[in-house]
Protein backbone atom coordinates (compact mmCIF):
# COMPACT_ATOMS: atom_id res chain seq x y z
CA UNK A 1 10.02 14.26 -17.70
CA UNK A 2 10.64 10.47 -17.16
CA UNK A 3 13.13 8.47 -19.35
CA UNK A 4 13.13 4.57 -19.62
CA UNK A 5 15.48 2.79 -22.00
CA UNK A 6 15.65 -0.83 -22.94
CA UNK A 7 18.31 -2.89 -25.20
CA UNK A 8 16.94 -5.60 -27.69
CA UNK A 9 19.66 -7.35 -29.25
CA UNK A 10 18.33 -8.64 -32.68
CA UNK A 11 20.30 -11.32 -35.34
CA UNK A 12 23.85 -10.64 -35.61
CA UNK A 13 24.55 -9.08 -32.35
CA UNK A 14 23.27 -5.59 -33.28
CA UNK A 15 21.87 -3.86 -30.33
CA UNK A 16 18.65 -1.45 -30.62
CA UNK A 17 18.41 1.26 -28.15
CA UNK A 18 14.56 1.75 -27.38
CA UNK A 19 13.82 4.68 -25.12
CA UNK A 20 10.52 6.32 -23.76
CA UNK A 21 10.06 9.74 -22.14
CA UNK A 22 6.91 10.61 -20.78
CA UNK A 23 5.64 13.44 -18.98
CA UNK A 24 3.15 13.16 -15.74
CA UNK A 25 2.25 16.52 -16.15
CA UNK A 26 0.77 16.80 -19.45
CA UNK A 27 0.90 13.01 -20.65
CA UNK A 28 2.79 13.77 -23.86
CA UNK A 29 4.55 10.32 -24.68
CA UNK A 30 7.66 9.73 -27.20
CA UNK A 31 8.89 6.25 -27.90
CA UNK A 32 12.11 5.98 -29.99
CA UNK A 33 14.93 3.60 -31.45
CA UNK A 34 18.05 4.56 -31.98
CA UNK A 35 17.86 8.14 -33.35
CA UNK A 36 14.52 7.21 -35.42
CA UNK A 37 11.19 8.43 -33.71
CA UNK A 38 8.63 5.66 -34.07
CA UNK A 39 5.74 6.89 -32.16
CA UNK A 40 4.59 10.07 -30.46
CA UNK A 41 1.20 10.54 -28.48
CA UNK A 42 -0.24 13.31 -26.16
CA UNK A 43 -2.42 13.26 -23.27
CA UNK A 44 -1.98 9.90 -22.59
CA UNK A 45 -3.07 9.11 -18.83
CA UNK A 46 -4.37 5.76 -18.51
CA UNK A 47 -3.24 2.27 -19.67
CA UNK A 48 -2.30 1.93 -22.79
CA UNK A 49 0.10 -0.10 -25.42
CA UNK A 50 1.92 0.63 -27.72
CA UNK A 51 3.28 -2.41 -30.77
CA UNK A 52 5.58 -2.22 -33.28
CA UNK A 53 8.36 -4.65 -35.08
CA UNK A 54 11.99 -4.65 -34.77
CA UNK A 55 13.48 -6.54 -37.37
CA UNK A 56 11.14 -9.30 -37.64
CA UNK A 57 10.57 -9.48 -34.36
CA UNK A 58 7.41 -8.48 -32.95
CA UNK A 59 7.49 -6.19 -29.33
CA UNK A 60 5.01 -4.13 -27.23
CA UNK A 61 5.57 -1.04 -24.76
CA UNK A 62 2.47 -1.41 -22.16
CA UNK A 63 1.80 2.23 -19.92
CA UNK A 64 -0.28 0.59 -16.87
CA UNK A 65 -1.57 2.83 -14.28
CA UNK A 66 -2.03 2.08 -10.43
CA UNK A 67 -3.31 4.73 -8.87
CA UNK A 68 -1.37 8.04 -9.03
CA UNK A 69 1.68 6.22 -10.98
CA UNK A 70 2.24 5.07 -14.16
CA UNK A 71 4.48 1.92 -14.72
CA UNK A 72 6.59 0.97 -18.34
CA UNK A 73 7.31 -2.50 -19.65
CA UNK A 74 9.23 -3.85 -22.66
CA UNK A 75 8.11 -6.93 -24.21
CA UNK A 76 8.79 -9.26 -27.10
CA UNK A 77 5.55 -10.91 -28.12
CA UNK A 78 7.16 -14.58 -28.52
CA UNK A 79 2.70 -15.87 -28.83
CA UNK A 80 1.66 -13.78 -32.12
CA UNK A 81 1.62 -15.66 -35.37
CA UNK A 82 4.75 -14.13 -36.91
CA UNK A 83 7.33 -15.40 -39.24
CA UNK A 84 9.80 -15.00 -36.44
CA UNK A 85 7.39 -16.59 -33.86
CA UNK A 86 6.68 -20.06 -36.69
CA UNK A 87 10.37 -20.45 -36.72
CA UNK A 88 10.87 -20.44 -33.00
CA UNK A 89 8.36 -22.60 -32.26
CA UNK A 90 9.88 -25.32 -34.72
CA UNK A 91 13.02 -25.10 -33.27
CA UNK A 92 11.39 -25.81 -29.83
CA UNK A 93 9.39 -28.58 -30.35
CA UNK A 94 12.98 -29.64 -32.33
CA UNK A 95 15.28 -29.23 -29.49
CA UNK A 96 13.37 -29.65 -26.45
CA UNK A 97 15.31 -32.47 -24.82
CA UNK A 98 18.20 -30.44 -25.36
CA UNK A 99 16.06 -27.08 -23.44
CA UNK A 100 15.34 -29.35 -20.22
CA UNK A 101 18.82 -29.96 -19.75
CA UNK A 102 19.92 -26.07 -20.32
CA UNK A 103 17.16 -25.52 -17.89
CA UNK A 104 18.66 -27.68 -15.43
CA UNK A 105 21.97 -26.25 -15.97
CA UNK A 106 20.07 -22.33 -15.73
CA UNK A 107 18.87 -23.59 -12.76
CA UNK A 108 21.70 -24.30 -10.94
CA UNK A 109 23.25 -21.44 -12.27
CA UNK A 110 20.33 -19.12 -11.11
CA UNK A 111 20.21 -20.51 -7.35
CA UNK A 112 24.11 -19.63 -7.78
CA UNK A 113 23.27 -15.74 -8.22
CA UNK A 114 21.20 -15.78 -5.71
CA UNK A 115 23.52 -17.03 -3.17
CA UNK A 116 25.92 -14.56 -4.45
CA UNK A 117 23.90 -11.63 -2.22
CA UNK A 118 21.56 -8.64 -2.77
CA UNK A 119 24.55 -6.50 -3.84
CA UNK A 120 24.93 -8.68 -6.97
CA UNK A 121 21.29 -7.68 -8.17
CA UNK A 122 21.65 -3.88 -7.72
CA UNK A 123 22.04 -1.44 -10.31
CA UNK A 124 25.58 0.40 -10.59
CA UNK A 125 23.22 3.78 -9.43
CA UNK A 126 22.26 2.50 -6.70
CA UNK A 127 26.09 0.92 -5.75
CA UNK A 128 27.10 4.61 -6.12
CA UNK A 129 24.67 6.15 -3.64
CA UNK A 130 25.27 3.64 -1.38
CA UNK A 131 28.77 3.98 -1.31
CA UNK A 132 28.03 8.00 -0.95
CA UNK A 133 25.66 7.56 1.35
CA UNK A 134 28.74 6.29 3.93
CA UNK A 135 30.63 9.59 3.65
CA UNK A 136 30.84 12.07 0.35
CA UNK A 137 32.44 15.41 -0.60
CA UNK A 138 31.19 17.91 -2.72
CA UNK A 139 33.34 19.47 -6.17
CA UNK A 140 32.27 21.24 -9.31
CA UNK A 141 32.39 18.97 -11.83
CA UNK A 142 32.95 20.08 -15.83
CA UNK A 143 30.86 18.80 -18.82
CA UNK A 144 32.35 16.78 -21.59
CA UNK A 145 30.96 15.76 -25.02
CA UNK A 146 31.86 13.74 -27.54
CA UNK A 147 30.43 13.90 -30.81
CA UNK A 148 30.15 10.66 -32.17
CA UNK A 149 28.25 11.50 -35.44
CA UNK A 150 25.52 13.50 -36.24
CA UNK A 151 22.76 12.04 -34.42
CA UNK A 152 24.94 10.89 -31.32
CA UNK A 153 27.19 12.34 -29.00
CA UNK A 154 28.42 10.85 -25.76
CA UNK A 155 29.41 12.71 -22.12
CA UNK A 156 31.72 12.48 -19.45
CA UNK A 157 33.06 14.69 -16.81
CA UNK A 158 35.94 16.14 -14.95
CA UNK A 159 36.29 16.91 -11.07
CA UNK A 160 38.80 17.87 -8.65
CA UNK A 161 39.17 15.67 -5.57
CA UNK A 162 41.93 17.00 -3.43
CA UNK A 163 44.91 16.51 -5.39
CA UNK A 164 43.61 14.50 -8.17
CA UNK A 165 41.99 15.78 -11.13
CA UNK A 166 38.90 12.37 -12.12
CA UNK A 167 37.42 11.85 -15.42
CA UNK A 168 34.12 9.99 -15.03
CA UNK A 169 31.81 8.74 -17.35
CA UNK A 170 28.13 10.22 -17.09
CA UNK A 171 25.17 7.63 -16.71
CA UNK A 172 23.03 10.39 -18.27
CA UNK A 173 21.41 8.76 -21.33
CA UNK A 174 19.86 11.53 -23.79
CA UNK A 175 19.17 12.67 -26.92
CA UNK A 176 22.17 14.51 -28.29
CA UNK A 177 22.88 17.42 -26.73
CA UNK A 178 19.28 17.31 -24.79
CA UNK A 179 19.65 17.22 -20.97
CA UNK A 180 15.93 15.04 -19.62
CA UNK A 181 17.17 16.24 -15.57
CA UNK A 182 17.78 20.12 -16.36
CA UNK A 183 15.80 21.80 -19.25
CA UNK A 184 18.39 23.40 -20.46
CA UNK A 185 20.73 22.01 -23.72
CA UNK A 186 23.82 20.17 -22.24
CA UNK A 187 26.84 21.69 -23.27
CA UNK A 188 31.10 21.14 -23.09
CA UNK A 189 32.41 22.98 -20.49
CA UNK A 190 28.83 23.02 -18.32
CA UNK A 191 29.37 23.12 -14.46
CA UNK A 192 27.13 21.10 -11.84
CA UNK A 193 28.10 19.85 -8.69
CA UNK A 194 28.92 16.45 -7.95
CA UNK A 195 29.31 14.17 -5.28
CA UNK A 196 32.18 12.06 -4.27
CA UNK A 197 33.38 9.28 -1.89
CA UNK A 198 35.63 10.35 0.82
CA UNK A 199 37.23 6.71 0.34
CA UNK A 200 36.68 6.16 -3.10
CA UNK A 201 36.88 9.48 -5.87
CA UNK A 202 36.37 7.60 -7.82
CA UNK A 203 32.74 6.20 -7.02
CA UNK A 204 30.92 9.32 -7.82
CA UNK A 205 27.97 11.07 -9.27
CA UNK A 206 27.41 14.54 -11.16
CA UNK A 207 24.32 16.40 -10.01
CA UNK A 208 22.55 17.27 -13.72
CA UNK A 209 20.03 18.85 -11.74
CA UNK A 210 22.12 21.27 -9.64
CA UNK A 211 23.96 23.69 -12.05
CA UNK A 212 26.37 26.15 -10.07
CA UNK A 213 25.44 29.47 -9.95
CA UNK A 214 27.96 30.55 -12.54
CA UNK A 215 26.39 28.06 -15.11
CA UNK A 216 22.85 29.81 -14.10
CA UNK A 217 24.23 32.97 -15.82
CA UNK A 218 25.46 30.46 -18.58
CA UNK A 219 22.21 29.76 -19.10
CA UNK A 220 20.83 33.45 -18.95
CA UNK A 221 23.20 34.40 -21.99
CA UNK A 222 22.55 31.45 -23.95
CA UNK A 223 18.73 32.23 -23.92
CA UNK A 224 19.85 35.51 -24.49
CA UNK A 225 21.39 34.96 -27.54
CA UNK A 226 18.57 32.50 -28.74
CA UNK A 227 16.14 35.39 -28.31
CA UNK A 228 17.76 37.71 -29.93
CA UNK A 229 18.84 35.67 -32.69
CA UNK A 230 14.86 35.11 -33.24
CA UNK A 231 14.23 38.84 -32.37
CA UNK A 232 16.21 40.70 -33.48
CA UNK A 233 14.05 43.98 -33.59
CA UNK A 234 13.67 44.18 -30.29
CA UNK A 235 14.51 47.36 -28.22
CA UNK A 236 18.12 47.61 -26.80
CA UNK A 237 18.31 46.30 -23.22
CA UNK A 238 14.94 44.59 -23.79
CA UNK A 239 16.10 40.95 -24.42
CA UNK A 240 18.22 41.14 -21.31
CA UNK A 241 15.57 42.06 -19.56
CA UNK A 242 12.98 40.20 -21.08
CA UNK A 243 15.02 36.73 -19.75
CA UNK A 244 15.64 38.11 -16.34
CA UNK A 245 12.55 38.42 -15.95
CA UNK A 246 11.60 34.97 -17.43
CA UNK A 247 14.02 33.15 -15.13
CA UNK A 248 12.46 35.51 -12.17
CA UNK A 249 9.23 33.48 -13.21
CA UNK A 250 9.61 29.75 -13.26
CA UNK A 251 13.69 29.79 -13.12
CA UNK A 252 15.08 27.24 -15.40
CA UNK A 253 11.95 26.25 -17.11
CA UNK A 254 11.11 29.41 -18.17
CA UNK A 255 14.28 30.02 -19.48
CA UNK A 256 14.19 26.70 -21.33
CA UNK A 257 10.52 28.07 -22.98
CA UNK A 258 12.54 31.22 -24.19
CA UNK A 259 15.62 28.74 -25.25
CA UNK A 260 13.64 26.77 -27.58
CA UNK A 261 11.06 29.13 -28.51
CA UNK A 262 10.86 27.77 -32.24
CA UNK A 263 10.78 24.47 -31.22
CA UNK A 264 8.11 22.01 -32.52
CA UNK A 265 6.55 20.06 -29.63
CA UNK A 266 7.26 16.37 -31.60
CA UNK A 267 11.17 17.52 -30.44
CA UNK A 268 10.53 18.52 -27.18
CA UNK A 269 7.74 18.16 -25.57
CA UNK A 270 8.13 20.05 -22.15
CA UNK A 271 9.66 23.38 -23.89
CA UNK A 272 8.87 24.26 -27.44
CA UNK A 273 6.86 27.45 -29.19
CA UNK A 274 3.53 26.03 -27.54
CA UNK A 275 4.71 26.57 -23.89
CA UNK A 276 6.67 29.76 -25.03
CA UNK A 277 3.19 31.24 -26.01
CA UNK A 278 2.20 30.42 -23.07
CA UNK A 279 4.84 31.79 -20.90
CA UNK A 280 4.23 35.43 -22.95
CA UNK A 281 0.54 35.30 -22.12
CA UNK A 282 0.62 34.69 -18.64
CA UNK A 283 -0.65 36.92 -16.84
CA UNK A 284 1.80 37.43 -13.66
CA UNK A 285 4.77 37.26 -16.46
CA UNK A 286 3.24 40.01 -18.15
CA UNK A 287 2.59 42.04 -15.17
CA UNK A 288 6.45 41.77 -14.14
CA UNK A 289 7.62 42.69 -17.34
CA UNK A 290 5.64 46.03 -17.46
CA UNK A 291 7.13 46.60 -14.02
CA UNK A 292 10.90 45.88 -14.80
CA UNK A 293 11.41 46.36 -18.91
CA UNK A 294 8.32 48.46 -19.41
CA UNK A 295 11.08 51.89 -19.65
CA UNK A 296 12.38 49.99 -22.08
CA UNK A 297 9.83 50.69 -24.93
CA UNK A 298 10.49 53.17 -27.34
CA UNK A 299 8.10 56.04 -26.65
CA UNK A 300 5.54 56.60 -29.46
């Protein structure tokens, strides 16, 4: 699943969060701002674009595909005949002496950045692998999360680097509680690894996508307690088993499909009751569950 974010600051300062996931696999597309979900498609594999308003402001998300890839773009339509759009171009034609000279001054100003060296224009990820990249340690790092209100929650993380115990602040941007790297629902107290700078401790970077093998078995009893939460008929022993076998199958993923189980796909669209179905009527599934929980059927 791919995640793109932008920021569009409208009047007053206020900033809208506009994010996109997207699958490759089965082209189910999810646009969003904020916590509000303004537009969700499926199947969507060749160029397309996508328009809506913010404020009064007019913007469009274009999907273009090259070849095997598919490539996201964020723009405000600044040529449509909008309210907004009338307004600016007053205010143009108005102050256009005054727009040559900030020009000039932008200018200057622009040729200044780019004097200032490649590092200036790279992203604070890819500061952080470079910096790794020169000589990194490995620690198990702990999940934190803040709860901000009920549609937001924020996460950081803790790590022990020799004799000094680092709180860092995670890059991950997400849906509450919703991990896009790992399928599985981020959590307090969740372990992954993480790598950190032999120089620097602080320059480092927790692994979402590398849980440690205690937070594997996390992840077995949280399923296990989703499925029997939504099962709770089923033979003793037999949800245990029944996950066991699911992570035997497709490892996280499948454990993720018995997870959310009575999800609707408009939530999630890689794990939800569709791909659960699935996962129960595939055939190699079914043929290892005979083999290791089939004993534990009640007779007839």
């Amino acid at each position: 699943m791919n995640h793109y974010t932008w920021t569009y600051v409208g009047d007053a300062g206020r900033n809208y969060r506009v994010g996109l996931m997207y699958s490759p696999k089965t082209g189910h597309l999810l646009i969003y701002i904020g916590s509000k979900i303004v537009q969700v498609d499926f199947k969507v594999f060749e160029s397309k674009e996508y328009t809506f308003f913010i404020e009064e402001e007019l913007v469009h998300i274009n999907l273009e595909r090259r070849g095997d890839e598919m490539y996201f773009t964020f723009n405000i339509d600044k040529k449509a005949d909008t309210p907004r759009n009338q307004v600016r171009h007053r205010l143009e034609r108005k102050y256009f002496r005054h727009m040559l000279v900030f020009i000039g001054v932008m200018a200057v100003m622009v040729a200044g950045v780019l004097a200032w060296g490649k590092n200036a224009k790279k992203s604070e990820t890819e500061r952080i692998e470079e910096m790794l990249a020169k000589g990194s340690q490995e620690a198990v790092g702990r999940v934190l999360v803040k709860k901000l209100d009920a549609n937001n929650a924020e996460s950081s993380y803790q790590f022990v680097a020799g004799t000094q115990t680092i709180t860092a602040k995670s890059l991950l941007q997400s849906e509450p509680l919703i991990l896009l790297v790992n399928p599985m629902p981020l959590e307090p107290g969740d372990e992954f690894r993480v790598r950190y700078s032999t120089r620097k401790p602080h320059v480092n970077q927790m692994l979402f996508s590398e849980p440690t093998p205690r937070q594997v078995e996390v992840y077995k009893q949280r399923a296990i307690a989703k499925h029997d939460q939504l099962n709770p008929d089923a033979p003793p022993g037999m949800t245990a088993c029944f996950v066991q076998t699911a992570y035997g199958h497709d490892g996280l993923r499948s454990l993720a499909d018995v997870y959310f189980q009575a999800t609707k796909p408009g939530y999630n669209l890689e794990h939800n009751l569709e791909t659960f179905a699935k996962l129960i009527a595939d055939k190699g599934f079914l043929a290892k569950m005979e083999e290791r929980c089939g004993h534990l059927r009640p007779s007839k």
